[in-house]
C-alpha atoms as a PDB file:
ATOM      1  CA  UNK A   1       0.000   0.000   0.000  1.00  0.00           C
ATOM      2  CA  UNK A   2       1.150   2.831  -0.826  1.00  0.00           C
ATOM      3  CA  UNK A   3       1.591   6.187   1.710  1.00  0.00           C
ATOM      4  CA  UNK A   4       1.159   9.749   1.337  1.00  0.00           C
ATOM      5  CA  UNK A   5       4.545  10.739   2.934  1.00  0.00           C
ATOM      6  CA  UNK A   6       7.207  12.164   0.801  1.00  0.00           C
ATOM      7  CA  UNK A   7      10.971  11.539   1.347  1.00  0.00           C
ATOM      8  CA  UNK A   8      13.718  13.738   0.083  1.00  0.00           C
ATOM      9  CA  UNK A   9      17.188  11.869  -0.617  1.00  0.00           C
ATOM     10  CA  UNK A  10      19.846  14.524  -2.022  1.00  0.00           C
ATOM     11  CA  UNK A  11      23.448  13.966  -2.820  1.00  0.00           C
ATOM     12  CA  UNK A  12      25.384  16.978  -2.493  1.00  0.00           C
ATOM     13  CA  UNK A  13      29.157  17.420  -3.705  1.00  0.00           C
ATOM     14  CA  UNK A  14      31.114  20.236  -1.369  1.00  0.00           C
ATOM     15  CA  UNK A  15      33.494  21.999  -3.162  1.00  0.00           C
ATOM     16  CA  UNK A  16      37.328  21.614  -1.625  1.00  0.00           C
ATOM     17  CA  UNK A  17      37.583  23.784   1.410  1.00  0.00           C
ATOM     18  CA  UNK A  18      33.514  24.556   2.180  1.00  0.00           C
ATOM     19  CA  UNK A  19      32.670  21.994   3.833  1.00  0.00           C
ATOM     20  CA  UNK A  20      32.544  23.561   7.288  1.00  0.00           C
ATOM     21  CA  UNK A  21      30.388  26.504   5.795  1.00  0.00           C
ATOM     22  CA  UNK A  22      28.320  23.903   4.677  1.00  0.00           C
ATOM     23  CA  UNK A  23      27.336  22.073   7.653  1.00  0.00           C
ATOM     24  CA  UNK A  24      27.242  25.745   9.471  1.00  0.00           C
ATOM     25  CA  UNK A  25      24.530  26.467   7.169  1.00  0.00           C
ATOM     26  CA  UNK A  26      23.014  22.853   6.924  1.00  0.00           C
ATOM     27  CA  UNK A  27      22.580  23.030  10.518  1.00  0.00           C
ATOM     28  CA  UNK A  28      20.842  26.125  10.905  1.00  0.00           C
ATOM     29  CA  UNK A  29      18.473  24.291   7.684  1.00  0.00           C
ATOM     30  CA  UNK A  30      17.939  21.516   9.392  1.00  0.00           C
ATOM     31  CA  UNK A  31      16.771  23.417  12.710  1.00  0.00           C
ATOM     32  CA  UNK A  32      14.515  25.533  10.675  1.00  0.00           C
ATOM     33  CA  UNK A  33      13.171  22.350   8.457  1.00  0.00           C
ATOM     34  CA  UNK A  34      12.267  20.158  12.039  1.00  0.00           C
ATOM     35  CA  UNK A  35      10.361  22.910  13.469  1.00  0.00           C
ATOM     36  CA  UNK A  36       7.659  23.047  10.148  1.00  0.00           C
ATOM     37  CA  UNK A  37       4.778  21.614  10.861  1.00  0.00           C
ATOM     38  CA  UNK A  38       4.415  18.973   7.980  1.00  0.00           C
ATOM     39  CA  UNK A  39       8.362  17.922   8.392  1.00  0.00           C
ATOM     40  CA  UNK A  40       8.987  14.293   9.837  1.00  0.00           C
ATOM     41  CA  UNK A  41      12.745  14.481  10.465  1.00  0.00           C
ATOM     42  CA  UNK A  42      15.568  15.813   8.528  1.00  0.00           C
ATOM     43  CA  UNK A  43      18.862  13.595   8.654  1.00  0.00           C
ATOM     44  CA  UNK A  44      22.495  14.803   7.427  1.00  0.00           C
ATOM     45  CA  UNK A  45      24.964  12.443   6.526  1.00  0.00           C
ATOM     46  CA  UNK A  46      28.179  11.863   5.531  1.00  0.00           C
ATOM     47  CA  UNK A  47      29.422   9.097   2.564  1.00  0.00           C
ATOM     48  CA  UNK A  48      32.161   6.616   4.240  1.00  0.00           C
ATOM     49  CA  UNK A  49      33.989   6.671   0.919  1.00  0.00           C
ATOM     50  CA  UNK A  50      33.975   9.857   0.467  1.00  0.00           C
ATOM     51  CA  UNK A  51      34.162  12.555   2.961  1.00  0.00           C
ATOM     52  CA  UNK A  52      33.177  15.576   0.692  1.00  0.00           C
ATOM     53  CA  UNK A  53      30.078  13.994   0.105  1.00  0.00           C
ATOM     54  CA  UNK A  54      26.734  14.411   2.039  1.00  0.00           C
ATOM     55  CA  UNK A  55      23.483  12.789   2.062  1.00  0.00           C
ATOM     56  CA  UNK A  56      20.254  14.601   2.937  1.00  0.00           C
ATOM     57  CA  UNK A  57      17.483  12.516   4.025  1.00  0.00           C
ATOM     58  CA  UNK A  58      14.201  14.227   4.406  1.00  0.00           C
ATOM     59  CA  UNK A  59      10.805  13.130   5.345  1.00  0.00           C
ATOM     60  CA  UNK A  60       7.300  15.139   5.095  1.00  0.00           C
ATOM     61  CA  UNK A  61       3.790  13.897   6.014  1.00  0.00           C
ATOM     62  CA  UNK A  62       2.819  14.925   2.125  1.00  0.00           C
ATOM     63  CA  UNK A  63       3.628  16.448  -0.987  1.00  0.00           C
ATOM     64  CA  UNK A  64       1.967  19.807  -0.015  1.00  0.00           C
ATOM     65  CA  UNK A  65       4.514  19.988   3.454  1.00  0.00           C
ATOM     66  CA  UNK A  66       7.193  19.559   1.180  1.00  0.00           C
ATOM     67  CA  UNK A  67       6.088  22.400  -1.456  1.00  0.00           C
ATOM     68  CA  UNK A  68       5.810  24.672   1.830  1.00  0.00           C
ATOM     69  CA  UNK A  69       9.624  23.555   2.404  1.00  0.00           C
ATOM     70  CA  UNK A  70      11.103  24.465  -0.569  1.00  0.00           C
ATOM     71  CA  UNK A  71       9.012  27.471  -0.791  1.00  0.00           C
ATOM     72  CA  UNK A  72       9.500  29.209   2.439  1.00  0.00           C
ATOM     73  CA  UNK A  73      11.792  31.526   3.286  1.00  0.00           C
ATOM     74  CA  UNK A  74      14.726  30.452   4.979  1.00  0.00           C
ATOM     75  CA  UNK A  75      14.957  27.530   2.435  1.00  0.00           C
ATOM     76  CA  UNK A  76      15.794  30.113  -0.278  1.00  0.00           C
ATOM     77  CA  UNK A  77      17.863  31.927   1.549  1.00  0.00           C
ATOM     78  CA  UNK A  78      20.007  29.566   3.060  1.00  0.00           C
ATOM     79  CA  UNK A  79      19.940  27.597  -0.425  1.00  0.00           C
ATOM     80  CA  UNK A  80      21.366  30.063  -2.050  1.00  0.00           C
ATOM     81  CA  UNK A  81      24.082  30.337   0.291  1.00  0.00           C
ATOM     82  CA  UNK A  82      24.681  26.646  -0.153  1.00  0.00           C
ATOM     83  CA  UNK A  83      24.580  25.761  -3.645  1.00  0.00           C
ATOM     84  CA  UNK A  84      27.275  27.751  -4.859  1.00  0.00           C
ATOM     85  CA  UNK A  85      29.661  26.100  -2.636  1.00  0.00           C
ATOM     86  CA  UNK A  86      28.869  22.791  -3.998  1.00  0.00           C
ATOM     87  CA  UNK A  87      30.394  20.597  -7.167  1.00  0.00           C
ATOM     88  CA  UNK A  88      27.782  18.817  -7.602  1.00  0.00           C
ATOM     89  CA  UNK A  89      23.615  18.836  -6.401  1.00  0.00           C
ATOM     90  CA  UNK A  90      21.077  15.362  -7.295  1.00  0.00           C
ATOM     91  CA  UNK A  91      17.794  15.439  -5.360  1.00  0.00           C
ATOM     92  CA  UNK A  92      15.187  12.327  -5.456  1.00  0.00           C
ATOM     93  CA  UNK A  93      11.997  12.994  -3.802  1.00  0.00           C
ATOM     94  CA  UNK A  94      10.391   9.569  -3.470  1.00  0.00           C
ATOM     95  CA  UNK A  95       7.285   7.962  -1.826  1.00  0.00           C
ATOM     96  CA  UNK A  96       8.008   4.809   0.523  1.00  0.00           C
ATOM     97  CA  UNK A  97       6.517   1.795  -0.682  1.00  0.00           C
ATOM     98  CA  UNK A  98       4.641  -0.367   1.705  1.00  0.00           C
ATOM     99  CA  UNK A  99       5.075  -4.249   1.363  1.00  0.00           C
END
């Protein structure tokens, strides 16, 4: 069966040097994200092979909670803070499946 939830999976590449800016900002995301009301959790980790790389793991009770993510305020301006210190940026937003 499937659920309404919506999870967020992104792969972000940190450019050499930024990584501490990063996770400066990605904390103060993160702190904003948890306290929406339609946000589940929001996870940030770190690839074992590879310590430039971070994993974003997001969860939302529905596709609407997620829309009022992206869209609010201190998403855009702390994305656009972010991005530019990045290589490389691949989002997935998925629905779990239920077996």
């Amino acid at each position: 069966m499937a659920t309404s939830e919506i999870h967020v999976f992104a792969r972000w590449k940190v450019k050499e040097g930024n990584k501490p800016d990063v996770l400066k900002l990605l904390k103060t995301l993160a702190s904003k994200t948890l306290s929406e009301k339609g946000n589940l959790f929001y996870r940030i980790n770190q690839s074992k092979t590879d310590a430039s790389t971070l994993i974003l793991f997001e969860g939302y009770t529905d596709e609407s909670a997620q829309k009022a993510h992206v869209d609010s305020d201190h998403y855009k301006e702390l994305a656009a803070k972010i991005i530019p210190l990045l290589d490389e940026r691949e989002v997935f937003i998925t629905t779990p499946l239920e077996e």
